[in-house]
PDB file of N, CA and C in Angstrom:
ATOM      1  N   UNK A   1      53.948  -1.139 -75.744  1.00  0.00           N
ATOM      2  CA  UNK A   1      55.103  -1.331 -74.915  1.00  0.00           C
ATOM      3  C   UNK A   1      54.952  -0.421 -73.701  1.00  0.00           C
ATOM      4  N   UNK A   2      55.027  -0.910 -72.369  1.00  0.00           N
ATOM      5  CA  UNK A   2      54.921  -0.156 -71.255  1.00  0.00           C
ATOM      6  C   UNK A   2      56.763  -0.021 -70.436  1.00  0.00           C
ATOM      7  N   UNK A   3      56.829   1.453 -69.906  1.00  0.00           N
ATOM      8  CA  UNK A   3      57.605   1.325 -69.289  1.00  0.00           C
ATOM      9  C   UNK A   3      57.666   0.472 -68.263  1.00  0.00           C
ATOM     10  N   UNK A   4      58.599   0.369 -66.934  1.00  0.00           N
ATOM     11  CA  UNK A   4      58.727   0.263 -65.990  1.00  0.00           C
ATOM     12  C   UNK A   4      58.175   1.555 -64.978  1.00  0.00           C
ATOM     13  N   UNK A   5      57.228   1.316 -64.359  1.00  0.00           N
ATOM     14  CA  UNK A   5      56.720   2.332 -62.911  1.00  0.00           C
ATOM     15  C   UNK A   5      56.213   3.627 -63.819  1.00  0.00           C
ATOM     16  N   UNK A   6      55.674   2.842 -65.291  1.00  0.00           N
ATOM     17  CA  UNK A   6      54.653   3.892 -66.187  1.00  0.00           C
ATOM     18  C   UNK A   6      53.774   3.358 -65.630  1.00  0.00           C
ATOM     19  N   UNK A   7      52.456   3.775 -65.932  1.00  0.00           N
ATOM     20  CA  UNK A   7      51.162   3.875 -66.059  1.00  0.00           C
ATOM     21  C   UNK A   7      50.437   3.684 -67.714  1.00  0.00           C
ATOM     22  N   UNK A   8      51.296   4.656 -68.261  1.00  0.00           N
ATOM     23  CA  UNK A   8      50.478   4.807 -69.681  1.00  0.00           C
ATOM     24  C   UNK A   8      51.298   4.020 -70.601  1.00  0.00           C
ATOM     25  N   UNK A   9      50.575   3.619 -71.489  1.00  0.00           N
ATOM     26  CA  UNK A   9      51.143   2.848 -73.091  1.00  0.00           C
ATOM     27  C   UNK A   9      52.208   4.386 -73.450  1.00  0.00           C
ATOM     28  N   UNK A  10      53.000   3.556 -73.890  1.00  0.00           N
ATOM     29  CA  UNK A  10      54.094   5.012 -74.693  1.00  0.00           C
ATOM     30  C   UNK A  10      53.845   3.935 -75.946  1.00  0.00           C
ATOM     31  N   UNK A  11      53.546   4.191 -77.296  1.00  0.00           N
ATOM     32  CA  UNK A  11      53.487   3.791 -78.536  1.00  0.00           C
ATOM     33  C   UNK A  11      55.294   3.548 -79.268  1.00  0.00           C
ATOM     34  N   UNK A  12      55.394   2.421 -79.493  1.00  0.00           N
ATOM     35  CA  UNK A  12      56.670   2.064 -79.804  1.00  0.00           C
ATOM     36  C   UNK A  12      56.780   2.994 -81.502  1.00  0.00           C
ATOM     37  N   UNK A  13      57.788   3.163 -81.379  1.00  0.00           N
ATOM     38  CA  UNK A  13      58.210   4.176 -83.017  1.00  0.00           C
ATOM     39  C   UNK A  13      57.858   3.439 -84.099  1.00  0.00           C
ATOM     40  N   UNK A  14      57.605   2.039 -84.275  1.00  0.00           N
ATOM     41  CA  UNK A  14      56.894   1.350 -85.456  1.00  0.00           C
ATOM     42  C   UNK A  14      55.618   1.249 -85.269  1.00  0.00           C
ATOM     43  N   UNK A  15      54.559   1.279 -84.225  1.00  0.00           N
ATOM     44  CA  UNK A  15      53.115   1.734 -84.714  1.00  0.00           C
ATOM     45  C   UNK A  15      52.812   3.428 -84.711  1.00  0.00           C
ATOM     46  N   UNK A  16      53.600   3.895 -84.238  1.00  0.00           N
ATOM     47  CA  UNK A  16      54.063   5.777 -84.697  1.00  0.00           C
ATOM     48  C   UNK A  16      53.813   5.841 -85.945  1.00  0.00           C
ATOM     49  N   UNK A  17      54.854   5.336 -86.630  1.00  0.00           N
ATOM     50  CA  UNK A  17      55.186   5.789 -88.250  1.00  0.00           C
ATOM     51  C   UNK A  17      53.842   5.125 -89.098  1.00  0.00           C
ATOM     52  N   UNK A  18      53.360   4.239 -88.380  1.00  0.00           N
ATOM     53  CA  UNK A  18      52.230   3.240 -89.296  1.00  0.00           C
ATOM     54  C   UNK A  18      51.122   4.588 -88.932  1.00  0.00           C
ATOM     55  N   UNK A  19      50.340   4.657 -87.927  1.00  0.00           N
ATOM     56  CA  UNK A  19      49.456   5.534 -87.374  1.00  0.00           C
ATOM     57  C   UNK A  19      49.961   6.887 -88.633  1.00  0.00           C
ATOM     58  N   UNK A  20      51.084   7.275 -88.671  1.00  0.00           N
ATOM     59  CA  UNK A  20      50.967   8.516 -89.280  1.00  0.00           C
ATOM     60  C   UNK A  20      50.797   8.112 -90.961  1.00  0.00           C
ATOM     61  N   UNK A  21      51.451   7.093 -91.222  1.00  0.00           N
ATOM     62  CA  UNK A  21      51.277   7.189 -92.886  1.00  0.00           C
ATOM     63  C   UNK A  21      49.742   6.443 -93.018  1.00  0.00           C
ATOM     64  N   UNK A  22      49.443   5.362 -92.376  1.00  0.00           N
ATOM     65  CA  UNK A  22      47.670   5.541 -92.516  1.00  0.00           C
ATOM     66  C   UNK A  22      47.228   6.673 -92.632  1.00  0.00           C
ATOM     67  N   UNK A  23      46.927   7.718 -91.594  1.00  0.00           N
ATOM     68  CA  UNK A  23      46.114   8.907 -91.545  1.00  0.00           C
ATOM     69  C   UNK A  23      47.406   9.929 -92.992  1.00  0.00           C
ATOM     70  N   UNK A  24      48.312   9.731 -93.832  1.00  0.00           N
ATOM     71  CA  UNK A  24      48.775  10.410 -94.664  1.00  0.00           C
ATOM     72  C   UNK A  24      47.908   9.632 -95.934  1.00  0.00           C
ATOM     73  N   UNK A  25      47.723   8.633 -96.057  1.00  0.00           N
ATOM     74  CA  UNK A  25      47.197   7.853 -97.317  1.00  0.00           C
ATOM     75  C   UNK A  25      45.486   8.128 -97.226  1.00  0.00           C
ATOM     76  N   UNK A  26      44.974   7.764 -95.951  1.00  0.00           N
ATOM     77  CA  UNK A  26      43.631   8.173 -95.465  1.00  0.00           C
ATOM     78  C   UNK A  26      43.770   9.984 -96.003  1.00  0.00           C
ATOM     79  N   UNK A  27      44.572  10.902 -96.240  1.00  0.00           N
ATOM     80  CA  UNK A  27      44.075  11.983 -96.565  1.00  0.00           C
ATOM     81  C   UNK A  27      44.493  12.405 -97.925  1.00  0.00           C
ATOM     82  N   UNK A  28      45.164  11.715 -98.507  1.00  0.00           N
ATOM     83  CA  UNK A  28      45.308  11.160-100.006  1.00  0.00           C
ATOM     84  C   UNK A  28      44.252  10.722-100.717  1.00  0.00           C
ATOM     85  N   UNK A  29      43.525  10.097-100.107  1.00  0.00           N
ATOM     86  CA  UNK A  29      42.115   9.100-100.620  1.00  0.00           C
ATOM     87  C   UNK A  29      41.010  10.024-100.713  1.00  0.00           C
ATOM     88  N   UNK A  30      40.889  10.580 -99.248  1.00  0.00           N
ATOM     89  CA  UNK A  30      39.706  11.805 -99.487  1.00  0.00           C
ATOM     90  C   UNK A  30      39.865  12.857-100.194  1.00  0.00           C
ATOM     91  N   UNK A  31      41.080  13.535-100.198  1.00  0.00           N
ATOM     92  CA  UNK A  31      41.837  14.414-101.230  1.00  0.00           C
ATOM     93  C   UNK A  31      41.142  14.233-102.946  1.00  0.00           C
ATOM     94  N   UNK A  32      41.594  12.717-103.421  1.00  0.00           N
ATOM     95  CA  UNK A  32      41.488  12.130-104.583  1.00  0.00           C
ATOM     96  C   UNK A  32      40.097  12.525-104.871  1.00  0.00           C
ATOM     97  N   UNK A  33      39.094  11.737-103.895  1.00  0.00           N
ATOM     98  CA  UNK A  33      38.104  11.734-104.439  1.00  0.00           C
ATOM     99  C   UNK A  33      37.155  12.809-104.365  1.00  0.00           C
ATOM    100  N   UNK A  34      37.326  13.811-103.320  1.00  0.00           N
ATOM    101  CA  UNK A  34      36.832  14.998-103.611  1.00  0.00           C
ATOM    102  C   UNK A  34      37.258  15.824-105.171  1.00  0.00           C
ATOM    103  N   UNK A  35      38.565  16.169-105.324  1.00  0.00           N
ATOM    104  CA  UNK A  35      38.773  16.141-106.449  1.00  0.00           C
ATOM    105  C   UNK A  35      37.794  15.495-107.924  1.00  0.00           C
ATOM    106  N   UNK A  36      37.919  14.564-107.771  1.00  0.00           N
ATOM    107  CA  UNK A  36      36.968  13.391-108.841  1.00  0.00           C
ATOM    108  C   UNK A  36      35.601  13.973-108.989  1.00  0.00           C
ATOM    109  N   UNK A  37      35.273  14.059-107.629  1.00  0.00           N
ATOM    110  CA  UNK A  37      33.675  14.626-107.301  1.00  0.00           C
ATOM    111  C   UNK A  37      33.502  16.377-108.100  1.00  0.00           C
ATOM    112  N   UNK A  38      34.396  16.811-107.671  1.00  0.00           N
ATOM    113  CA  UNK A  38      34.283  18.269-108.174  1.00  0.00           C
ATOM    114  C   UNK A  38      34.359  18.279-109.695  1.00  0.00           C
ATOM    115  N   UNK A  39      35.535  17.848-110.545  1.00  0.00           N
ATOM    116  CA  UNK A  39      35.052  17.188-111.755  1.00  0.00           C
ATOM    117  C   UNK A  39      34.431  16.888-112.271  1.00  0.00           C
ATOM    118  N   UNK A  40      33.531  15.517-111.869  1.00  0.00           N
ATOM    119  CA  UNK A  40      32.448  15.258-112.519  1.00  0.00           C
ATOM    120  C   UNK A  40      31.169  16.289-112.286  1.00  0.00           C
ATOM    121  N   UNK A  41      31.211  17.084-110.999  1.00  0.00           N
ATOM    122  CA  UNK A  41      30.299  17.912-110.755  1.00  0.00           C
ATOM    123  C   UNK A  41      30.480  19.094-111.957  1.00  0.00           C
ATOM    124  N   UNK A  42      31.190  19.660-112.615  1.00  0.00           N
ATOM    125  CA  UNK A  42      31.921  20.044-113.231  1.00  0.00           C
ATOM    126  C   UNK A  42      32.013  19.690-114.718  1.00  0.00           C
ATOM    127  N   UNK A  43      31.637  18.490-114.893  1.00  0.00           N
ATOM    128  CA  UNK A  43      31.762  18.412-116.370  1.00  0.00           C
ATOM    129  C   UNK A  43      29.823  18.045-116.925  1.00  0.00           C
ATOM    130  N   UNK A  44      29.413  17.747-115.752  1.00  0.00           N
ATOM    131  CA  UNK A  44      28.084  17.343-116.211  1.00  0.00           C
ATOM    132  C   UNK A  44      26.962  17.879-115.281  1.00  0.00           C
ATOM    133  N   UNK A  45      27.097  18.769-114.281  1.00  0.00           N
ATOM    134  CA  UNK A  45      26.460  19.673-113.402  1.00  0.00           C
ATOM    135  C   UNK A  45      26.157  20.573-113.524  1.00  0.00           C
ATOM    136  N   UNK A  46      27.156  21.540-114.517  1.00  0.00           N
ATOM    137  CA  UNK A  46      26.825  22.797-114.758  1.00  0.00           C
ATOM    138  C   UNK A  46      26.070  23.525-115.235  1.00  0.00           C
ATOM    139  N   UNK A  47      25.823  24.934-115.240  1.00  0.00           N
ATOM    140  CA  UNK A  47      24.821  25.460-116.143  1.00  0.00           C
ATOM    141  C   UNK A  47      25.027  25.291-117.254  1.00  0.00           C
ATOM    142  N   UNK A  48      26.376  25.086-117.978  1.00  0.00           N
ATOM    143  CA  UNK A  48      26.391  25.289-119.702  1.00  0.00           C
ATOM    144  C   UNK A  48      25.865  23.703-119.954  1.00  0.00           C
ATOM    145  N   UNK A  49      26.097  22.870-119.416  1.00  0.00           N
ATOM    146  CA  UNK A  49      25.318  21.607-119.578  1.00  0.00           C
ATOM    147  C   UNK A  49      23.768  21.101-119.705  1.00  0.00           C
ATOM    148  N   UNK A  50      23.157  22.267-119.557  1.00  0.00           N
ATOM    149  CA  UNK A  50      21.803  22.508-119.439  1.00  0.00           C
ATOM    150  C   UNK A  50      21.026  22.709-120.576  1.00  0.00           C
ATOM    151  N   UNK A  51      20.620  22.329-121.153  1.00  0.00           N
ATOM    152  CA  UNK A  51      19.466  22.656-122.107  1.00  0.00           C
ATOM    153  C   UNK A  51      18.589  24.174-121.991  1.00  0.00           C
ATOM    154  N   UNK A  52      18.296  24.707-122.508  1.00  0.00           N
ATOM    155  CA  UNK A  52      17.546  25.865-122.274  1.00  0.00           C
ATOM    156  C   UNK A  52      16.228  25.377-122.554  1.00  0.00           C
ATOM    157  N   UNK A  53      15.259  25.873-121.634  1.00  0.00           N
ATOM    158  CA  UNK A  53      13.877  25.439-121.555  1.00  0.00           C
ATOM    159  C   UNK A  53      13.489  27.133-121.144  1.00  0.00           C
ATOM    160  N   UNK A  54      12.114  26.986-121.760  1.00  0.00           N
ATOM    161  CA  UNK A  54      10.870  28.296-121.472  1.00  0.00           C
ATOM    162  C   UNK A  54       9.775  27.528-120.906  1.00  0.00           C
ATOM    163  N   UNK A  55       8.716  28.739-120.689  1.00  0.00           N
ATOM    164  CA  UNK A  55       7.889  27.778-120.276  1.00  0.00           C
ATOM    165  C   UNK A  55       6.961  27.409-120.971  1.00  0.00           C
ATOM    166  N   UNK A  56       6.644  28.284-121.998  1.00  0.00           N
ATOM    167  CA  UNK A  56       5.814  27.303-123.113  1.00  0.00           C
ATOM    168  C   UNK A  56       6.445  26.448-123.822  1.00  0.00           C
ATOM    169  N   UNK A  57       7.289  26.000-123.652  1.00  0.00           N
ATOM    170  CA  UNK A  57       7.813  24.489-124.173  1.00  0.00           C
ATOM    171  C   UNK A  57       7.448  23.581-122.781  1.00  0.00           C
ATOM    172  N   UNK A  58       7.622  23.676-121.551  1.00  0.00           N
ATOM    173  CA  UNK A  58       7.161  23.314-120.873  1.00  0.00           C
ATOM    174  C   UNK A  58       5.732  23.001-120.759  1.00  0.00           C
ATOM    175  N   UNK A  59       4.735  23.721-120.867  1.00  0.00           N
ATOM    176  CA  UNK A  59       3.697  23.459-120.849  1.00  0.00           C
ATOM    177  C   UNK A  59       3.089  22.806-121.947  1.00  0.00           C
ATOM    178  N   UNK A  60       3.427  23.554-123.118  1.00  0.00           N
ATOM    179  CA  UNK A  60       3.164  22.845-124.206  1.00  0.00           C
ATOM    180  C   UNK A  60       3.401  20.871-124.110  1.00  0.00           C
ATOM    181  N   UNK A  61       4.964  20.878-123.341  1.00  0.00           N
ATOM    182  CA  UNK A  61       4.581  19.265-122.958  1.00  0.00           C
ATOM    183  C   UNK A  61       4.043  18.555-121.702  1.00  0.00           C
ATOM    184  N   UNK A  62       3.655  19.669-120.633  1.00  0.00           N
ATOM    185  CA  UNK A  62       3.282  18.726-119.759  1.00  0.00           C
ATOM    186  C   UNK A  62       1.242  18.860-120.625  1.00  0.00           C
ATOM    187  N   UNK A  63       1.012  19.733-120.956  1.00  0.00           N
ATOM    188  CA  UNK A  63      -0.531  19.804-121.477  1.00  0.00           C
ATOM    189  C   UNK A  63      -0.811  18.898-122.833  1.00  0.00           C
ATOM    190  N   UNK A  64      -0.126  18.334-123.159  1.00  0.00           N
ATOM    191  CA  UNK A  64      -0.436  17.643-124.788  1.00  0.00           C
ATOM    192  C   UNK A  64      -0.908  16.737-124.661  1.00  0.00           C
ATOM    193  N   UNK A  65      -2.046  15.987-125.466  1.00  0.00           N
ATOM    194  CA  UNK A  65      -2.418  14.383-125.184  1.00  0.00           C
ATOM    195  C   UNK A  65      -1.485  13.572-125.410  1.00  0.00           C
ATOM    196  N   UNK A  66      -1.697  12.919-125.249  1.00  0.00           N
ATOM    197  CA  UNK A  66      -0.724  11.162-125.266  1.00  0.00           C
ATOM    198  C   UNK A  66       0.360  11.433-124.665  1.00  0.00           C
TER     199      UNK A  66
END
């Protein structure tokens, strides 16, 4: 919507409120899934999730036949 003897777009108050709750849901979404990400990083990333290895178990299997 343009004034009269404007120049610039002035944004009418109903694509205002849209523009802001997009970019509120858009930071809801990234919010979410960072969250999610840290979690799963978190439940299956960690050190206690790890197996303990040496290195003669290591070698022992990369050196064995078959």
């Amino acid at each position: 919507m343009m004034r009269e003897g404007s120049q610039h777009a002035v944004p009418s108050s109903r694509s205002a409120r849209w523009a802001v709750r997009l970019r509120v849901q858009l930071a809801i979404a990234i919010a979410a899934k960072l969250v999610l990400l840290v979690l799963l990083y978190a439940l299956f990333f960690t050190s206690t999730q790890r197996p303990p290895v040496d290195a003669s178990a290591v070698a022992s299997r990369f050196f064995s036949p078959g």
